[in-house]
Structure formats: C-alpha cells, structure tokens
Protein backbone atom coordinates (compact mmCIF):
# COMPACT_ATOMS: atom_id res chain seq x y z
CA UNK A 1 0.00 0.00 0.00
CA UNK A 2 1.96 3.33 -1.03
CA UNK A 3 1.02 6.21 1.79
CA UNK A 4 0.67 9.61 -0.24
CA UNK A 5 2.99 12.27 0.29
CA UNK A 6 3.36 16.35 0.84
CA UNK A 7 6.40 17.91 0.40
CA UNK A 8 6.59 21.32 1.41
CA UNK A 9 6.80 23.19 -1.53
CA UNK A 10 3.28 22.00 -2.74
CA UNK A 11 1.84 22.91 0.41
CA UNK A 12 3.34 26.66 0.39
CA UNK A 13 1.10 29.17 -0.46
CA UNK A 14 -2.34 27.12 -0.42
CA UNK A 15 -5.00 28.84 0.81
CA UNK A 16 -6.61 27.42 4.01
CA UNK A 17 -10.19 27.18 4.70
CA UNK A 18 -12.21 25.58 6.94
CA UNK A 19 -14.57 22.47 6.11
CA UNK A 20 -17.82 25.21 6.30
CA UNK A 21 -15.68 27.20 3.53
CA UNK A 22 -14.37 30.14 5.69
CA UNK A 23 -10.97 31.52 4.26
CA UNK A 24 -8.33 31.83 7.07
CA UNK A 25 -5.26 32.78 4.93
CA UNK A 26 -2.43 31.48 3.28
CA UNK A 27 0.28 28.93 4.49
CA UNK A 28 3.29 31.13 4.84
CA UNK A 29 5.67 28.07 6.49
CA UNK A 30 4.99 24.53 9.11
CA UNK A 31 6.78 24.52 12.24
CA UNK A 32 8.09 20.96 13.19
CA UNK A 33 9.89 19.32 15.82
CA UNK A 34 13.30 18.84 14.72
CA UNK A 35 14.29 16.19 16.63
CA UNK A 36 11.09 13.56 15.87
CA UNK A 37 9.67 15.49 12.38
CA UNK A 38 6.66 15.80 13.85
CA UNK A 39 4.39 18.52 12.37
CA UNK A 40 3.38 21.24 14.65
CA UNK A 41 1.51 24.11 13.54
CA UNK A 42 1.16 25.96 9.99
CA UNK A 43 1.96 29.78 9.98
CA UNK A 44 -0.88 31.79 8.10
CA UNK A 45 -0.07 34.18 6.01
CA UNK A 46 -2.78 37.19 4.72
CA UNK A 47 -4.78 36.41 7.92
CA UNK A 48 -8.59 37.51 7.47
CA UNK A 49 -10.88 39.50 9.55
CA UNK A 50 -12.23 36.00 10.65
CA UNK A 51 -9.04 34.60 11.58
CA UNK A 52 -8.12 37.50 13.34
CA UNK A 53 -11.17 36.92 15.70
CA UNK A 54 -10.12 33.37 16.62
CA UNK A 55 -8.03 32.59 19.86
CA UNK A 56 -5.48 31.06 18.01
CA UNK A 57 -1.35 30.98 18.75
CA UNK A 58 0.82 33.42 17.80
CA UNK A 59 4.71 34.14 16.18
CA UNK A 60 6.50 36.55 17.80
CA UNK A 61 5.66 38.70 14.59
CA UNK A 62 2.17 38.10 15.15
CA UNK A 63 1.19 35.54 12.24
CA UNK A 64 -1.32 32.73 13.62
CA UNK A 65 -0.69 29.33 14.26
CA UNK A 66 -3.05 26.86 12.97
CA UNK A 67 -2.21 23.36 14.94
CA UNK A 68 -1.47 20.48 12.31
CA UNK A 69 -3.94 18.19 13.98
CA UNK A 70 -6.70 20.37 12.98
CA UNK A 71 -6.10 19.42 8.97
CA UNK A 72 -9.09 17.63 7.08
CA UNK A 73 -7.06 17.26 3.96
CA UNK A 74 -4.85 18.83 1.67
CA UNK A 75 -5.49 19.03 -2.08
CA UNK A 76 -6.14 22.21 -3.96
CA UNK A 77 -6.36 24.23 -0.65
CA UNK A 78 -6.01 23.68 3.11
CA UNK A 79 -8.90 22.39 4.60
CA UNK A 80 -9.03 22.68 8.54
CA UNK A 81 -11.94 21.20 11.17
CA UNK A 82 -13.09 24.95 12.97
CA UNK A 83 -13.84 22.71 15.88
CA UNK A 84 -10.24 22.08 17.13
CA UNK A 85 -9.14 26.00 16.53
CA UNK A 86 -11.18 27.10 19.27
C-alpha cells in the first residue's frame, strides 16, 4: 500500500479554509519538531478578519498558528476542522 505524500513546496502558499468554507489565509511556512519530524503548527499568512477573531497561537511577529492536527485534507487548498481552533 503506497502512503501519499506532501512535500513542502506544494503545500506553500495554499490557501486554508475551513470544512464550512471560511478563508483563514495562506500557508506562509509549518513549524516541526526537529528532533522527531513531527508537524506542529502551519503559519498563516494574509490572515482575514475572521481569523483574526479566533483565539489562536501566535509568532512573535504576530502571524497565527493553525495546529497540524486540525487538517481535514490537503489538495487544492487547506482544509481545517473549525472545531479544534477554538
């Protein structure tokens, strides 16, 4: 059975929405645990007036985090349960 596969460069720039079709932003970069490679959070990028209302983490230069458990799927855009953001 061959798992599919990622890599970063086809995730950069993908818009992420949310299953209900809210835009949050872009993916500017994924944070990651260097020492196991486990996937952390994605930065947004071009937050919008709706992600700016959601309690969500924060870069010191004030881009949100969006944790990487909260991913549906990935295909032509980012999609992202709402549920485990708040």
């Amino acid at each position: 059975m061959s798992e599919e596969k990622n890599i970063f460069s086809s995730i950069l720039n993908k818009m992420i929405v949310t299953k209900e079709g809210k835009r949050l932003g872009f993916v500017k970069d994924i944070i990651f645990e260097t020492k196991s490679g486990e996937l952390i959070h994605i930065v947004v990028k071009d937050s919008t007036p709706y992600t700016r209302n959601l309690n969500l983490e924060r870069t010191s230069s004030k881009d949100a985090l969006i944790p990487y458990s909260s991913i549906i799927a990935i295909g032509d855009f980012v999609v992202v349960s709402e549920e485990d953001l708040i």
